[in-house]
N, C-alpha and C. Protein backbone atom coordinates (compact mmCIF):
# COMPACT_ATOMS: atom_id res chain seq x y z
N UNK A 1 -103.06 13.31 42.03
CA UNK A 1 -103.06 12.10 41.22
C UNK A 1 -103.99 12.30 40.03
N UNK A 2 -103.56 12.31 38.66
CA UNK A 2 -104.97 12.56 37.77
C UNK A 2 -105.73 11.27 37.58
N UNK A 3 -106.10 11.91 37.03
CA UNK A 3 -107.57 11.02 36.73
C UNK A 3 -107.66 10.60 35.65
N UNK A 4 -108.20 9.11 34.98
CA UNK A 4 -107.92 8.65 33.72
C UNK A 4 -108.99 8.96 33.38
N UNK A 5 -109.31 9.92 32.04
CA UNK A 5 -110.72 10.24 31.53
C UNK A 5 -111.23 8.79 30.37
N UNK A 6 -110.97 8.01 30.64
CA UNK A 6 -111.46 6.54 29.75
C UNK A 6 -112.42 6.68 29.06
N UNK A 7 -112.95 6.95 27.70
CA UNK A 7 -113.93 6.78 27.32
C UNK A 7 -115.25 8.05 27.75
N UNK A 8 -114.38 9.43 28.12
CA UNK A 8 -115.40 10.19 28.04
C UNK A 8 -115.12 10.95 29.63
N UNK A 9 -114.39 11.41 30.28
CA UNK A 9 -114.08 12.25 31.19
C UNK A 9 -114.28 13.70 31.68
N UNK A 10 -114.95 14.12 30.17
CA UNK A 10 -116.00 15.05 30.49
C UNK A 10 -117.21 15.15 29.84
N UNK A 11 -117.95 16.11 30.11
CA UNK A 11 -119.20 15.93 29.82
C UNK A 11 -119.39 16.76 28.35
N UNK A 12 -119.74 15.94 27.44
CA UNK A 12 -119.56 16.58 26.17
C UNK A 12 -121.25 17.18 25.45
N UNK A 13 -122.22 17.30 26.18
CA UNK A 13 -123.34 17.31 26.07
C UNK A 13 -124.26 16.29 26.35
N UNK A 14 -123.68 14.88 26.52
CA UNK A 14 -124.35 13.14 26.42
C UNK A 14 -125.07 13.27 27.87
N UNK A 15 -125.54 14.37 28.78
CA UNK A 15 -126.55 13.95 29.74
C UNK A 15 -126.16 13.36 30.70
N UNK A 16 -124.53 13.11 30.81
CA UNK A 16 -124.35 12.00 32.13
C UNK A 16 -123.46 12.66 32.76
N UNK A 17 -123.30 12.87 33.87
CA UNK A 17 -122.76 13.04 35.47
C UNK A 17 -121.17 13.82 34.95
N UNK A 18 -120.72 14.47 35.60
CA UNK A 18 -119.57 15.30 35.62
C UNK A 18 -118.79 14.47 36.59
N UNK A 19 -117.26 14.51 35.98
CA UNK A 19 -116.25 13.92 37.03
C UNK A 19 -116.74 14.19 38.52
N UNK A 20 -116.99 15.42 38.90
CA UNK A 20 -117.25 15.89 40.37
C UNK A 20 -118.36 15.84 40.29
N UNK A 21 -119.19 15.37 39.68
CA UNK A 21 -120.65 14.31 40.55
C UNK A 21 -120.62 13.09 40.79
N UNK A 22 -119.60 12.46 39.54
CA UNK A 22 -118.99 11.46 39.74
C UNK A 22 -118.35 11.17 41.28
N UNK A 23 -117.73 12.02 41.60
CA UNK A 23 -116.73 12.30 42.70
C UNK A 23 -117.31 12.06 44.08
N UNK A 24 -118.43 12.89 44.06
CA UNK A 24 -119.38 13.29 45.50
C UNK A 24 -120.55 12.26 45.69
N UNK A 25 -120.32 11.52 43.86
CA UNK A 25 -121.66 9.83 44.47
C UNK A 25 -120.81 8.89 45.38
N UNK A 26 -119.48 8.98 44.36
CA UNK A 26 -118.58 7.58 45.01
C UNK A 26 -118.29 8.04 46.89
N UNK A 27 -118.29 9.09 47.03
CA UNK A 27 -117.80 9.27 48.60
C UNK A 27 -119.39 8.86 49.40
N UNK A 28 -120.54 9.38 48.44
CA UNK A 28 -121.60 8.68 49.32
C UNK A 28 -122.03 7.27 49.40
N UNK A 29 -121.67 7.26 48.06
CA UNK A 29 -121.63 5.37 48.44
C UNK A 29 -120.59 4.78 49.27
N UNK A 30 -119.55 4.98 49.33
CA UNK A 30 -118.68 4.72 49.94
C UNK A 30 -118.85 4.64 51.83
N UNK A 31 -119.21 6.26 51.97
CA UNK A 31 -119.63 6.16 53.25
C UNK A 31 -120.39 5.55 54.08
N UNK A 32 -121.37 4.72 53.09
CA UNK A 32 -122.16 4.03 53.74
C UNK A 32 -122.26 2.68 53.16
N UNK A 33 -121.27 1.96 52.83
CA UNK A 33 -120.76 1.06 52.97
C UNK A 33 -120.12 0.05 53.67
N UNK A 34 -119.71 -1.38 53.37
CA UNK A 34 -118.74 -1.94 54.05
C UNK A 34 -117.63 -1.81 53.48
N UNK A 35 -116.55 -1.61 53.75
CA UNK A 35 -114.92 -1.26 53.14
C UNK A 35 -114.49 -2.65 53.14
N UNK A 36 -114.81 -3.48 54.00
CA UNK A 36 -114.44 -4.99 53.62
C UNK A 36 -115.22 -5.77 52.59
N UNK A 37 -116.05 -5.40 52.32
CA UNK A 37 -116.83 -6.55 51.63
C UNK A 37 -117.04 -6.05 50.09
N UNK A 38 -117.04 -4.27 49.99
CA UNK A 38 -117.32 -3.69 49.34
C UNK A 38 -116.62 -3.60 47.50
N UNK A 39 -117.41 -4.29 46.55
CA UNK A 39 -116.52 -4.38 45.11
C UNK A 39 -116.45 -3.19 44.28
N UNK A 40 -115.08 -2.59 43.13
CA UNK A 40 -115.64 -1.26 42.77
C UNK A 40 -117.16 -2.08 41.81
N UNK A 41 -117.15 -3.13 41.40
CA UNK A 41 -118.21 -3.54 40.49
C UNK A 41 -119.48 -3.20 41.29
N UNK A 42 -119.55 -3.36 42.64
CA UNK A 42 -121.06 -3.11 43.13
C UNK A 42 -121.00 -1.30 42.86
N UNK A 43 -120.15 -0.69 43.36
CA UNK A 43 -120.13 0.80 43.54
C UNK A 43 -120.26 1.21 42.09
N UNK A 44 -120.10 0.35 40.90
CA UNK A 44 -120.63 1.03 39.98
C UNK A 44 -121.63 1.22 39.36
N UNK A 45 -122.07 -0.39 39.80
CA UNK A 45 -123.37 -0.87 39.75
C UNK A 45 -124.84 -0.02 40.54
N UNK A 46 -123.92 0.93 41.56
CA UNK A 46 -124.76 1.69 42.49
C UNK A 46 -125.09 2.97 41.80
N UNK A 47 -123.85 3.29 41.30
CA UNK A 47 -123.78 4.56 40.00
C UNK A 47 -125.00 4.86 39.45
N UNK A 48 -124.87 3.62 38.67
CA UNK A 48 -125.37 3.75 37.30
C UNK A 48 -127.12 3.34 37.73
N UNK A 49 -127.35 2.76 38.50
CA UNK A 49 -128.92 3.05 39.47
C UNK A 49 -128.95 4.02 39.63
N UNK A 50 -128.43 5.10 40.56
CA UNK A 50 -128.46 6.66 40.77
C UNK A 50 -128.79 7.51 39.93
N UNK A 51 -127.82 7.95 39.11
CA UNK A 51 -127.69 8.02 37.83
C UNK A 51 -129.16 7.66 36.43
N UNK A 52 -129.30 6.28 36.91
CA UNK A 52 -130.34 5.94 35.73
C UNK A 52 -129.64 5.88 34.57
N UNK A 53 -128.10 5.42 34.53
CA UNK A 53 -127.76 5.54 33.06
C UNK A 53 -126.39 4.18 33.18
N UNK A 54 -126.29 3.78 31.65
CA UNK A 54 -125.31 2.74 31.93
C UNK A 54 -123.96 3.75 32.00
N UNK A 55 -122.76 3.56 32.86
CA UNK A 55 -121.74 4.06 33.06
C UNK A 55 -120.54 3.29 32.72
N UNK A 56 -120.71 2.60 31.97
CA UNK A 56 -119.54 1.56 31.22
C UNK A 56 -118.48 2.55 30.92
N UNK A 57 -118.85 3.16 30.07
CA UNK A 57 -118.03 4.61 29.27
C UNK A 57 -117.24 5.07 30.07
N UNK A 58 -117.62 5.17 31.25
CA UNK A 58 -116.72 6.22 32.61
C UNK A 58 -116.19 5.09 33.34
N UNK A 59 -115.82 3.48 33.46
CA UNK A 59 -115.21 2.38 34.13
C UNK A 59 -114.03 2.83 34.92
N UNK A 60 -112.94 3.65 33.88
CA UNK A 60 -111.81 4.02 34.36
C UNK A 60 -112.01 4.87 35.03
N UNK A 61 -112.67 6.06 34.86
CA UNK A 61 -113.06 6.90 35.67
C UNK A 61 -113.47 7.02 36.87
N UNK A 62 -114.55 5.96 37.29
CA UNK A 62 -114.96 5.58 38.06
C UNK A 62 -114.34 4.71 39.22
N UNK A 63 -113.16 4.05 38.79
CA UNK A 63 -112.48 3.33 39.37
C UNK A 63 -111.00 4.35 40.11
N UNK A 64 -110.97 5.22 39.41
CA UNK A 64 -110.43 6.01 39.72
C UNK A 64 -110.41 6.60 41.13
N UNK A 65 -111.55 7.18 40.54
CA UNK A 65 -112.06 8.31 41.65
C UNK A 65 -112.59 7.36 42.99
N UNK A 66 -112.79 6.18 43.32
CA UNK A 66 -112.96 4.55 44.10
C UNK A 66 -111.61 5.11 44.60
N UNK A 67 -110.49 5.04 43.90
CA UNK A 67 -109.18 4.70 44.65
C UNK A 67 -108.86 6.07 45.50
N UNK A 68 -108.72 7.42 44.53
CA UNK A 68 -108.44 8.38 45.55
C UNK A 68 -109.09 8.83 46.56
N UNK A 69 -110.83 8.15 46.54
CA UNK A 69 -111.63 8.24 47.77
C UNK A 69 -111.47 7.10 48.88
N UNK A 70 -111.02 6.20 48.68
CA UNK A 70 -110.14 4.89 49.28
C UNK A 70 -108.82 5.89 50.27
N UNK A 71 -107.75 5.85 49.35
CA UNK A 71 -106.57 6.77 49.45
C UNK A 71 -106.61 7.59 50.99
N UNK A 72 -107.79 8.18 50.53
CA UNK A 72 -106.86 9.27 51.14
C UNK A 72 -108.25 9.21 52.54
N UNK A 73 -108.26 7.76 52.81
CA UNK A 73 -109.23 8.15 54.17
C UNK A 73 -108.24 7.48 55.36
């Protein structure tokens, strides 16, 4: 399934997270989560704490990579 690079899908020098760090936060947040209660807005909101950076830029991205880690459990 690709991936929508929204606003910046790779890392162009700007200091912030690679799709596949992107990738390996959302499965840890995820894992230790509730799957019922759980919004992608909090999980991005968790991001971008991690991170230390606003992740607006990567939304689609992020939501993305939410669904195929959703998907395929």
């Amino acid at each position: 399934m690709p991936m929508p690079v929204g606003g910046g899908g790779f890392d162009v020098g700007g200091g912030g997270p690679s799709d596949a760090e992107l990738e390996g936060a959302v499965q840890d947040v995820l894992r230790n989560a509730d799957l019922n209660t759980v919004t992608k807005r909090e999980v991005r909101r968790t991001l971008e704490e991690r991170f230390g950076m606003d992740l607006m830029s990567r939304k689609a991205t992020i939501n993305a990579v939410i669904d195929m880690v959703l998907l395929s459990q």
